[in-house]
N, C-alpha and C. Protein backbone atom coordinates (compact mmCIF):
# COMPACT_ATOMS: atom_id res chain seq x y z
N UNK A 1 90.58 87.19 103.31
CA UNK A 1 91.33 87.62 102.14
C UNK A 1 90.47 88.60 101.34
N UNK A 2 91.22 89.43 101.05
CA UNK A 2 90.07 90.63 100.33
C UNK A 2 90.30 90.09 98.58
N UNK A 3 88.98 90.71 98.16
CA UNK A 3 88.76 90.51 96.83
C UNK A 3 89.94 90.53 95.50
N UNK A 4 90.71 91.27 95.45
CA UNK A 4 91.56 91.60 94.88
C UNK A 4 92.85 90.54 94.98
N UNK A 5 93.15 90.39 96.44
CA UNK A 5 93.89 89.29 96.99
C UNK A 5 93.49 87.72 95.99
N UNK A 6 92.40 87.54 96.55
CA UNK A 6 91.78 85.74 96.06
C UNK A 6 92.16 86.50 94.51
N UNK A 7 91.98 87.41 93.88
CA UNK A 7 91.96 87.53 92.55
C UNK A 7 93.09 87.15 91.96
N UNK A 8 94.01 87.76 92.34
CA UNK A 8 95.61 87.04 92.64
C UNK A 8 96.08 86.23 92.38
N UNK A 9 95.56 85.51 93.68
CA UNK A 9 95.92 83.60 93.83
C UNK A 9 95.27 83.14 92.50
N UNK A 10 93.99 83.15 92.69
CA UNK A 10 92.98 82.50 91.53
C UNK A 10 94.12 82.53 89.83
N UNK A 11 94.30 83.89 89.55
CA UNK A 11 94.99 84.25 88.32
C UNK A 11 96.55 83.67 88.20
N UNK A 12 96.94 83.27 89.31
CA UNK A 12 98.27 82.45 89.49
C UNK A 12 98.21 81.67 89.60
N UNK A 13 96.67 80.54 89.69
CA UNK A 13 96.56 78.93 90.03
C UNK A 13 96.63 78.89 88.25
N UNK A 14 95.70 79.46 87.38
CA UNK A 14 95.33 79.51 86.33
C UNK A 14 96.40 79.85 85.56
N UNK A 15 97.27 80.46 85.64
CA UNK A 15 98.64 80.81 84.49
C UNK A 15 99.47 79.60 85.07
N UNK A 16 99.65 78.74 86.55
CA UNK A 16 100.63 77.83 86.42
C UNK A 16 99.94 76.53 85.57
N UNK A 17 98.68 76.52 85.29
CA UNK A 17 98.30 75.31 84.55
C UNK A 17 98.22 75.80 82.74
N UNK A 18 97.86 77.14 82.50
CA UNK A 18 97.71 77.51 81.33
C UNK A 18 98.03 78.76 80.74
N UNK A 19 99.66 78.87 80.78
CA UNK A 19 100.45 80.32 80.92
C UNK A 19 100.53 80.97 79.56
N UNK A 20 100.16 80.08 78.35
CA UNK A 20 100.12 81.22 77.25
C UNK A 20 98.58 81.70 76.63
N UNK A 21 97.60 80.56 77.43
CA UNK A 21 96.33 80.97 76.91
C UNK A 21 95.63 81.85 78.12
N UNK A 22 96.28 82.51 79.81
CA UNK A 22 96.21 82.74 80.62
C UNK A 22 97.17 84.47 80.31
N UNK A 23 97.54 84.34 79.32
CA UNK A 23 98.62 85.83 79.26
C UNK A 23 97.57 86.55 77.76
N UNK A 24 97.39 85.80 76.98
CA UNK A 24 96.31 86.07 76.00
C UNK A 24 95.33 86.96 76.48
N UNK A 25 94.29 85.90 77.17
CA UNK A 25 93.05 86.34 78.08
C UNK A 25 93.69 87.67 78.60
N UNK A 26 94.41 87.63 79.75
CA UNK A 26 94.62 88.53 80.68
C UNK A 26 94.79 90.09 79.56
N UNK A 27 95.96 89.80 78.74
CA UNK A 27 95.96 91.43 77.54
C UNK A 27 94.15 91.37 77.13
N UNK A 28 93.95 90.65 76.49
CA UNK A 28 92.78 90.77 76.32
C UNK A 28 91.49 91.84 76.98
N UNK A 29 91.27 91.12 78.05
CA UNK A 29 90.34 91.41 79.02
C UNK A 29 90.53 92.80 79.48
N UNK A 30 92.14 92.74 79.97
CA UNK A 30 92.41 93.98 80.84
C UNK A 30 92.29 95.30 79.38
N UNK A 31 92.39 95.20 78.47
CA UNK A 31 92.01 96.43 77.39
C UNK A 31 90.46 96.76 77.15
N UNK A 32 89.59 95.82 77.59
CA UNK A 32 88.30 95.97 77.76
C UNK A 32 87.61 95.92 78.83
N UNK A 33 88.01 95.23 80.06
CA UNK A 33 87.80 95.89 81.35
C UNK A 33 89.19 96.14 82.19
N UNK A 34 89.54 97.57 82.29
CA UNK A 34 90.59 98.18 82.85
C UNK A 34 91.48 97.52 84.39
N UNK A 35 90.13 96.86 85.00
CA UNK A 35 90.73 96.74 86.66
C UNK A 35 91.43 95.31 86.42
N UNK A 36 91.45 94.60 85.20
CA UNK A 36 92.41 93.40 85.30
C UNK A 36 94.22 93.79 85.14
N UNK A 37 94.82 93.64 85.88
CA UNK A 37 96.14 94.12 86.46
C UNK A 37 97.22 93.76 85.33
N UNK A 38 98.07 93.58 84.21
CA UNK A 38 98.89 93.26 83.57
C UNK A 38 99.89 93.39 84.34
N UNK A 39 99.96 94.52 84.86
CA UNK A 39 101.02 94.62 85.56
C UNK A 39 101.48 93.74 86.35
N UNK A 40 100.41 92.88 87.03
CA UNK A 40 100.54 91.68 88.19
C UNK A 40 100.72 90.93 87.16
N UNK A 41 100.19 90.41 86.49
CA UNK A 41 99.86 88.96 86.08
C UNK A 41 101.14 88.48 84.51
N UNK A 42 101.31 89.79 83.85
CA UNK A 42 102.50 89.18 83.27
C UNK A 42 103.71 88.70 83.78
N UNK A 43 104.52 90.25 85.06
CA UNK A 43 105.24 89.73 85.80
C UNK A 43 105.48 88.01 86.32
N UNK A 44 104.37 87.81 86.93
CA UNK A 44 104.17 86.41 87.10
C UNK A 44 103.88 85.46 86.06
N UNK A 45 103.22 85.95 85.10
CA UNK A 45 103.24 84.45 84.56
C UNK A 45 104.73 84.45 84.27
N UNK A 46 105.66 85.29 83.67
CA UNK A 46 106.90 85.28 83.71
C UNK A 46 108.03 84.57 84.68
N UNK A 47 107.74 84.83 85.79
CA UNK A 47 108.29 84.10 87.16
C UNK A 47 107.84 82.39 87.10
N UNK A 48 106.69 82.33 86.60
CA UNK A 48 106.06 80.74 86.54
C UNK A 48 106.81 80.18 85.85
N UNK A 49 106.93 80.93 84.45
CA UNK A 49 108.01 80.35 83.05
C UNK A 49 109.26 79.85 83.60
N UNK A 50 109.89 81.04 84.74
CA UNK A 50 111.00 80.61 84.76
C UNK A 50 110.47 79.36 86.39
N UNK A 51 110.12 79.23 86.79
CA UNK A 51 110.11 78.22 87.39
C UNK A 51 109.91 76.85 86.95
N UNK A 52 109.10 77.14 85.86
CA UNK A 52 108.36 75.64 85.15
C UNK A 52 109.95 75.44 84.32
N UNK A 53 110.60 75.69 84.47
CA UNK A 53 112.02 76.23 83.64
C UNK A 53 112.02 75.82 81.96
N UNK A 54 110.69 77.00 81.53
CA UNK A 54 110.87 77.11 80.32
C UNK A 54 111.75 78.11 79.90
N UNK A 55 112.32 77.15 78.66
CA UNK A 55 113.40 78.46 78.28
C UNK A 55 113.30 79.69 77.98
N UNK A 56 114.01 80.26 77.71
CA UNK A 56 113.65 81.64 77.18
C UNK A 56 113.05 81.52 75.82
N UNK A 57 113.49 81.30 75.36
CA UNK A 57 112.49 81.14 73.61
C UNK A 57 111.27 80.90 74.01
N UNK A 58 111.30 80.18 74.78
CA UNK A 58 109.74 80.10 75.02
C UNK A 58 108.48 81.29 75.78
N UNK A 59 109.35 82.00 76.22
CA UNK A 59 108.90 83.47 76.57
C UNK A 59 108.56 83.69 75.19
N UNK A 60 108.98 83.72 74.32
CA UNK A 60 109.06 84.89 73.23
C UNK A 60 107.23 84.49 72.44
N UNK A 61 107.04 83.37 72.33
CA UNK A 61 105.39 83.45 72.06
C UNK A 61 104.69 83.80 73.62
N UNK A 62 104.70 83.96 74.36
CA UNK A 62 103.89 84.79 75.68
C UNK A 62 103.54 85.95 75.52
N UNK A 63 104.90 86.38 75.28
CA UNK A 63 105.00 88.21 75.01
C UNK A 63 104.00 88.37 73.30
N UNK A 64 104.17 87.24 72.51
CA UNK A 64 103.50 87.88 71.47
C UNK A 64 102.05 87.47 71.36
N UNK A 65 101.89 86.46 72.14
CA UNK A 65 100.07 86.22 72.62
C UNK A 65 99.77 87.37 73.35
N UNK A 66 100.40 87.79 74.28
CA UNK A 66 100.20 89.04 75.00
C UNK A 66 100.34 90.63 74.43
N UNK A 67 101.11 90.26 73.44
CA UNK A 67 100.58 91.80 72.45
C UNK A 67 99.23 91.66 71.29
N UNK A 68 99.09 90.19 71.29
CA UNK A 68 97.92 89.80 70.44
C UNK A 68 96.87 90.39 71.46
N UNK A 69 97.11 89.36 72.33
CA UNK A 69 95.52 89.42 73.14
C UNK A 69 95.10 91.54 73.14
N UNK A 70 96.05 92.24 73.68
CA UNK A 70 95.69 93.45 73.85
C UNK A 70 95.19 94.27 72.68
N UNK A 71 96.32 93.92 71.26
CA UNK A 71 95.85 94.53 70.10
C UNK A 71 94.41 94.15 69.64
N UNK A 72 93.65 93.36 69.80
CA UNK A 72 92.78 92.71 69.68
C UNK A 72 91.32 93.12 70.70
N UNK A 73 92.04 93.54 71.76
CA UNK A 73 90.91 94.13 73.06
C UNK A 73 90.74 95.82 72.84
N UNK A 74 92.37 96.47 72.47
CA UNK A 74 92.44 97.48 72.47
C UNK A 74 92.02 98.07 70.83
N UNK A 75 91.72 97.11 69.89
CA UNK A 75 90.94 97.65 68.69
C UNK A 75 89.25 97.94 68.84
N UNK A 76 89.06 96.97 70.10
CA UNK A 76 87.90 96.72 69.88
C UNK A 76 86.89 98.24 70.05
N UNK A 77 88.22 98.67 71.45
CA UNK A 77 87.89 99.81 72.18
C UNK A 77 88.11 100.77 70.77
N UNK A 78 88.56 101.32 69.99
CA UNK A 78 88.80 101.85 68.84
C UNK A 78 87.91 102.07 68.41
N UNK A 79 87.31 100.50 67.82
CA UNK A 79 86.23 100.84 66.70
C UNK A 79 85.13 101.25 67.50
N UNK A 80 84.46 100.91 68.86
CA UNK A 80 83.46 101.84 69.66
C UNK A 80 83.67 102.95 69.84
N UNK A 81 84.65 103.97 69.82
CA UNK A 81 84.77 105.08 69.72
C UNK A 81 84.56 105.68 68.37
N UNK A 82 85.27 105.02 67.16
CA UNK A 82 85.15 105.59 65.97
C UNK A 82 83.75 105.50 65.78
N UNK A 83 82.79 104.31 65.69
CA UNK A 83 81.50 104.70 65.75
C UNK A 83 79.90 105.33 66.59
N UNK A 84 80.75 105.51 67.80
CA UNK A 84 79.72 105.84 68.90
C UNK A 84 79.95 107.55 68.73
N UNK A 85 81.11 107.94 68.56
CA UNK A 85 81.36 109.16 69.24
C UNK A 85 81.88 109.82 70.23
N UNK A 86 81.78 111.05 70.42
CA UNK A 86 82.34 111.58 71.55
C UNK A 86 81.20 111.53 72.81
N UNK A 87 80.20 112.14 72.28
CA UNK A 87 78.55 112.93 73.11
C UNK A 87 78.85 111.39 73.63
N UNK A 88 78.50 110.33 72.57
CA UNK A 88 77.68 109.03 72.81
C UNK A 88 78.53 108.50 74.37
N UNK A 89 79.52 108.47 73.59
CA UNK A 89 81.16 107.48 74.63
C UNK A 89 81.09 108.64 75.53
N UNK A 90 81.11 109.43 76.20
CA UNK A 90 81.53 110.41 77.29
C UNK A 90 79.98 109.93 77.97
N UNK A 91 78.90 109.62 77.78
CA UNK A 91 78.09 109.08 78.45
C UNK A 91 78.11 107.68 79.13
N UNK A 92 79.14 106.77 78.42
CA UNK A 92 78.77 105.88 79.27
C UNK A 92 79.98 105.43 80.16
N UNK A 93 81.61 106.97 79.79
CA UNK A 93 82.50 106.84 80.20
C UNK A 93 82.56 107.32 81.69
N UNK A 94 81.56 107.79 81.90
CA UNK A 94 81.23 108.23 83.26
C UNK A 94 81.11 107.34 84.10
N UNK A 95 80.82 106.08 83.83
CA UNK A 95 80.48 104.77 84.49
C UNK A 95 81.88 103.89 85.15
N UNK A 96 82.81 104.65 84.47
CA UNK A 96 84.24 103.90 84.85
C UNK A 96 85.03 105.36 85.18
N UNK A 97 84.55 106.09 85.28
CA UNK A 97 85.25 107.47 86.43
C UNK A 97 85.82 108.16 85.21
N UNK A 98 86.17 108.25 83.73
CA UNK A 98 86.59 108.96 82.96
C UNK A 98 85.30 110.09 82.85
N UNK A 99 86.14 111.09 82.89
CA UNK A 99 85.25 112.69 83.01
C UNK A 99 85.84 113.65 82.03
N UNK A 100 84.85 114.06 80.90
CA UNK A 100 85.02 114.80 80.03
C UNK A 100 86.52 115.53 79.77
N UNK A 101 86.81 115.82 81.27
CA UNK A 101 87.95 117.01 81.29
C UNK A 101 89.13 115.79 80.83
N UNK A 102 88.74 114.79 81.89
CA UNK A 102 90.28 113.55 80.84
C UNK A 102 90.16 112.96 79.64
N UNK A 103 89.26 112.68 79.02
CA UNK A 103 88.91 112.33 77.98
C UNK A 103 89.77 113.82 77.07
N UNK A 104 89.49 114.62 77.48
CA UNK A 104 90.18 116.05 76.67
C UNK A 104 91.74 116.31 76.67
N UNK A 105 92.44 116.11 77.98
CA UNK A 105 94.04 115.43 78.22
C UNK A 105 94.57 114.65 77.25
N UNK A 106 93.80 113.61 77.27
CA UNK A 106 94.33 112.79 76.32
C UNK A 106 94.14 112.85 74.68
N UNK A 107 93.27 113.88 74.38
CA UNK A 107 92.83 113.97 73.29
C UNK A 107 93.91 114.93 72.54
N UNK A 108 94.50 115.92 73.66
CA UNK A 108 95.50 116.84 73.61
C UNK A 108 96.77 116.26 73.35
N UNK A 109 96.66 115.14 74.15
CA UNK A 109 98.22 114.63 74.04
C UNK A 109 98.28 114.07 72.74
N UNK A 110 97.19 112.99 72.40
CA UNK A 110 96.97 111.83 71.55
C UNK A 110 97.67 113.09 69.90
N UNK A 111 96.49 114.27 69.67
CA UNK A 111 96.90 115.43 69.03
C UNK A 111 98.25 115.43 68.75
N UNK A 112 99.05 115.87 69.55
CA UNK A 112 100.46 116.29 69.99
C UNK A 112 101.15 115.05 69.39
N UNK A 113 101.23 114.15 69.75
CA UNK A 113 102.10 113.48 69.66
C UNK A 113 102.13 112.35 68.29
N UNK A 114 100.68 112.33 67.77
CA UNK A 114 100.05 111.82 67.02
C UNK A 114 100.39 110.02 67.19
N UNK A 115 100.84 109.20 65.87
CA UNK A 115 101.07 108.20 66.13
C UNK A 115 101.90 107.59 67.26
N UNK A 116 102.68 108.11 67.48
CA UNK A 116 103.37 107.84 68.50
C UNK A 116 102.96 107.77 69.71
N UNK A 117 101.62 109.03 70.24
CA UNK A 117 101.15 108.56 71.21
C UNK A 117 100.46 107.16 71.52
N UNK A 118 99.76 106.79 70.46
CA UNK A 118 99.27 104.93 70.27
C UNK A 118 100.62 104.57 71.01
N UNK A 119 101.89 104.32 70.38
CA UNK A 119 102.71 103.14 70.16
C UNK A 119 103.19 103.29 71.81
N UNK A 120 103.62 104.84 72.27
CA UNK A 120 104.03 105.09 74.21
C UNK A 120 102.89 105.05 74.84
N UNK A 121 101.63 105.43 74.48
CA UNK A 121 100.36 105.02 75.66
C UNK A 121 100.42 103.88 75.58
N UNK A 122 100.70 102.58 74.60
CA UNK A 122 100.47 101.05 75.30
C UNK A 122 101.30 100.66 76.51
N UNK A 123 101.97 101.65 76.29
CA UNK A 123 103.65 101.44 77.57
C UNK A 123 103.45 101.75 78.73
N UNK A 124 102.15 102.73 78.94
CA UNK A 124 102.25 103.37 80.11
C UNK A 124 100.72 102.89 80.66
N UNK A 125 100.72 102.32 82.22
CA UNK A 125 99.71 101.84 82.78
C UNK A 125 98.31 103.21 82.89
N UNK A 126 97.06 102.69 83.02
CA UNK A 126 96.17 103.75 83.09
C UNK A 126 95.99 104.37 80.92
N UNK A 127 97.21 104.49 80.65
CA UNK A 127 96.87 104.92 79.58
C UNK A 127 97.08 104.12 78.27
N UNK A 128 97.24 103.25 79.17
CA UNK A 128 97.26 101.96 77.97
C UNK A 128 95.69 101.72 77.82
N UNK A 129 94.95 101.69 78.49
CA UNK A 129 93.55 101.20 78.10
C UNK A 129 92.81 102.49 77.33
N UNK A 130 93.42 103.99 77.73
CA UNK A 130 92.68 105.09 77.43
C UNK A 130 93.09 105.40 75.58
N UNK A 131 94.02 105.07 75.72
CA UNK A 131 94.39 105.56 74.37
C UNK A 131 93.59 105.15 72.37
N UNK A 132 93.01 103.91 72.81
CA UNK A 132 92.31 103.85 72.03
C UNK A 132 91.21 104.72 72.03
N UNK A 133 90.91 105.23 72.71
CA UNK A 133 89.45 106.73 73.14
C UNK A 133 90.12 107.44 71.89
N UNK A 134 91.04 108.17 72.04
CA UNK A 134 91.15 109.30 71.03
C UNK A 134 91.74 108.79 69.68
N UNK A 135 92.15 107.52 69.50
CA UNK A 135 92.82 107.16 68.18
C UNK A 135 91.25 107.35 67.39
N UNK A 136 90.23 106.16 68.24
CA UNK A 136 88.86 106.39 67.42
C UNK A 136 88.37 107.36 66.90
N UNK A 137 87.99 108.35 68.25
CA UNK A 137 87.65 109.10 67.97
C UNK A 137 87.87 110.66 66.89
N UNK A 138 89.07 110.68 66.60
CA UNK A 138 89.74 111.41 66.13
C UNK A 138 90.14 110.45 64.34
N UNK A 139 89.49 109.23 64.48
CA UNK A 139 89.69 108.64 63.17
C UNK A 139 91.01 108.27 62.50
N UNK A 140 92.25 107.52 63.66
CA UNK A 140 93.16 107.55 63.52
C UNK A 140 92.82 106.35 62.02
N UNK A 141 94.02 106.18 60.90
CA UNK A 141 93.95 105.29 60.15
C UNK A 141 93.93 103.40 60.90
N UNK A 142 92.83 102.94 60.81
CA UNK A 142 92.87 101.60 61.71
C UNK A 142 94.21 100.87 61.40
N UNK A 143 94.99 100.90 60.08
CA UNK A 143 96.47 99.62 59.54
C UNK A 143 97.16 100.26 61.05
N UNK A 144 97.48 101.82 60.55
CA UNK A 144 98.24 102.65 61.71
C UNK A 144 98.00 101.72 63.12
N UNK A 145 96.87 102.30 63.72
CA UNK A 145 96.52 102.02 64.90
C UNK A 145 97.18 100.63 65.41
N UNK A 146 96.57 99.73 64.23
CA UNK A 146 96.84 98.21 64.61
C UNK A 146 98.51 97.97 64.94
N UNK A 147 99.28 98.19 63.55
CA UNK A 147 100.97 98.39 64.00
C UNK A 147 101.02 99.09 65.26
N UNK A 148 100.98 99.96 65.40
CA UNK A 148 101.39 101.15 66.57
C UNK A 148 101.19 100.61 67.95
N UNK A 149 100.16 99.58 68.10
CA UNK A 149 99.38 98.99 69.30
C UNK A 149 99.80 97.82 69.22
N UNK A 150 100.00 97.34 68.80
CA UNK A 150 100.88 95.50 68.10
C UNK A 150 102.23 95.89 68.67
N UNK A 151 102.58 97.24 68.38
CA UNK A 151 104.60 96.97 68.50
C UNK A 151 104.67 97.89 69.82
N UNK A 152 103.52 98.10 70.56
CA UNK A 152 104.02 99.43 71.95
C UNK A 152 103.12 98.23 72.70
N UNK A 153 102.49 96.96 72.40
CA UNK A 153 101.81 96.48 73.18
C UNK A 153 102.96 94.98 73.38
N UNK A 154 104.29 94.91 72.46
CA UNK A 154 105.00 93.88 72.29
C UNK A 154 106.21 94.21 73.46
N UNK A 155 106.13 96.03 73.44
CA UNK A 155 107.44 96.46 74.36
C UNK A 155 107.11 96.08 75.50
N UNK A 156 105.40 96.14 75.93
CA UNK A 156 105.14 96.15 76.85
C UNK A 156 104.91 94.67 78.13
N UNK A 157 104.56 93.83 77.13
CA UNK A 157 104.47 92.52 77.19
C UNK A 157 106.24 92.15 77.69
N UNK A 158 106.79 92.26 76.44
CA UNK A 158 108.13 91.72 77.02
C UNK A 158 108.87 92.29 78.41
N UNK A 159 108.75 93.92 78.63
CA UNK A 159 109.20 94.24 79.59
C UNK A 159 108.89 93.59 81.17
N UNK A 160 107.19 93.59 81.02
CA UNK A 160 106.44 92.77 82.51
C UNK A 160 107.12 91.94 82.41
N UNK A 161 106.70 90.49 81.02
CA UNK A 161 107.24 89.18 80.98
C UNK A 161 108.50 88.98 81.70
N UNK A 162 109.55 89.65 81.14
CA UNK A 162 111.11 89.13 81.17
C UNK A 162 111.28 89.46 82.77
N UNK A 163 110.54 90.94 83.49
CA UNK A 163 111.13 90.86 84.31
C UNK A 163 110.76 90.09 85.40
N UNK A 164 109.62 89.37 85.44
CA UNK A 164 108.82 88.39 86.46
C UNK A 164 109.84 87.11 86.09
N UNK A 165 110.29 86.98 84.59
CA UNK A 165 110.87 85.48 84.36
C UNK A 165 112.66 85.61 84.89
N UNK A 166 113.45 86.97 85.30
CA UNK A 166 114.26 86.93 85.63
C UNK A 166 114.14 87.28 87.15
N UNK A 167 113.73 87.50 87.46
CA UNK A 167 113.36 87.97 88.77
C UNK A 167 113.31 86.40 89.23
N UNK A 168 112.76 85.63 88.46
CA UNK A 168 112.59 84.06 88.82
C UNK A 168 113.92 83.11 88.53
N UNK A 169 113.92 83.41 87.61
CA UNK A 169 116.09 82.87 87.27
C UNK A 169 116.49 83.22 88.69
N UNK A 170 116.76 84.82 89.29
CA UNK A 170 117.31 84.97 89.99
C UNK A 170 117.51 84.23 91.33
N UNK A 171 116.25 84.24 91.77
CA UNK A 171 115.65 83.20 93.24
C UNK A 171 116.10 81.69 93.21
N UNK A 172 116.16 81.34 91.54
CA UNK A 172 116.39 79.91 91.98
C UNK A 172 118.02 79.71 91.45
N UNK A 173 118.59 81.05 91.10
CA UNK A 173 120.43 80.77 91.22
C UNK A 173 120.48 80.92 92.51
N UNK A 174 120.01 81.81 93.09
CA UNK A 174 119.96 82.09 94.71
C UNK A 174 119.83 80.73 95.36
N UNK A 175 119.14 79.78 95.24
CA UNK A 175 118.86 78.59 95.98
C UNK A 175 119.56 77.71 95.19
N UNK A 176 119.98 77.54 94.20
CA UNK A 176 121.28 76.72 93.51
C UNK A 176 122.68 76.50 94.47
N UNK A 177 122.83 78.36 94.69
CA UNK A 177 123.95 78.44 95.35
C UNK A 177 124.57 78.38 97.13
N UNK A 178 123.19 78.30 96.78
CA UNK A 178 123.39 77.73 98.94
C UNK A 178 123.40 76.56 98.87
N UNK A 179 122.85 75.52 98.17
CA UNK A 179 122.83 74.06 97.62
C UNK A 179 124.12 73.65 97.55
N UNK A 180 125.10 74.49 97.36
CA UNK A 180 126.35 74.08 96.10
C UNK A 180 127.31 73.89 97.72
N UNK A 181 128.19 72.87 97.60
CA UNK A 181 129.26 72.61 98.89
C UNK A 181 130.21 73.35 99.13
C-alpha cells in the first residue's frame, strides 16, 4: 500500500471514531501543511455522518468546526507573512515548490479582486492554502481577512461535507431498496 493510500485508511479509521474533532484537525492542519487532502477527508467524514446516520443538523457543527479549524490555520499563515515579509517568506517558500513568479500570480489576482479574492481562494483547492500569502503580505485588514476566510472557508466545508454525506444517503436508499419486497 503506498503512503498516501495507508494515509487514507488511517484518516478514515480516525473520523469513524472522532468525526467532529477529526474534521477540525484536518481544516486545521491542511492550511498549515498543504499535502493534507480536505478534499478527501471532508467528503468522507460526510459519508461516515451519513452512515453513522447522523442527521443532518448534525452536519451543520462539522462544516462549522471545519471552517473554524481552517480560519484558525489559515490566519496563522497570515500573520507569518504580515510579519516575515516578502524577501523573508519567498525564502523559505521555496521549500514547498512556491517560486517567486507564483507568489506574484497571486499577488496580482489577490490585487484585482481584493477582498473577495480571500472569501473565492478558500473555495478553490491549491489556492486555498496560498491565499493567505498575499492577504499578509499586502496588509490585508486582519477583522476583514478573518470574516472573508470564516464565510469562503464555511462554503467550502459544507460543499465537501454535504456531498460525501449525500453521496452516503444515496448508497444506503440504494440498499434500502433492493431490501424492500
Amino acid at each position: 500500500m503506498e503512503p498516501f493510500d495507508s494515509f487514507l485508511v488511517w484518516i478514515t479509521e480516525f473520523l469513524g471514531e472522532h468525526l467532529y474533532e477529526g474534521i477540525f484537525l484536518a481544516a486545521l492542519i491542511e492550511t498549515i501543511i498543504p499535502p493534507i487532502p480536505t478534499l478527501a477527508i471532508f467528503p468522507t467524514a460526510g459519508f461516515l455522518a451519513s452512515q453513522q446516520e447522523i442527521p443532518l443538523i448534525g452536519v451543520i457543527p462539522m462544516i462549522i468546526l471545519g471552517a473554524i479549524g481552517a480560519t484558525i490555520g489559515t490566519s496563522a499563515i497570515y500573520f507569518i507573512a504580515l510579519k516575515l515579509g516578502r524577501v523573508v517568506l519567498l525564502r523559505y517558500l521555496k521549500y514547498v515548490k512556491v517560486s517567486e513568479k507564483k507568489l506574484e500570480r497571486v499577488e496580482i489576482w489577490f490585487e484585482k479582486y481584493g477582498d473577495k479574492a480571500v472569501f473565492l481562494g478558500r473555495m478553490i483547492p491549491v489556492m486555498r492554502e496560498m491565499i493567505s500569502v498575499p492577504a499578509g503580505l499586502l496588509k490585508m485588514k486582519i477583522l476583514k481577512f478573518v470574516i472573508y476566510t470564516f464565510a469562503g472557508s464555511c462554503v467550502w466545508s459544507a460543499g465537501t461535507i454535504l456531498s460525501g454525506y449525500y453521496f452516503g444517503e444515496a448508497i444506503g436508499l440504494g440498499s434500502n431498496l433492493t431490501s424492500l419486497p
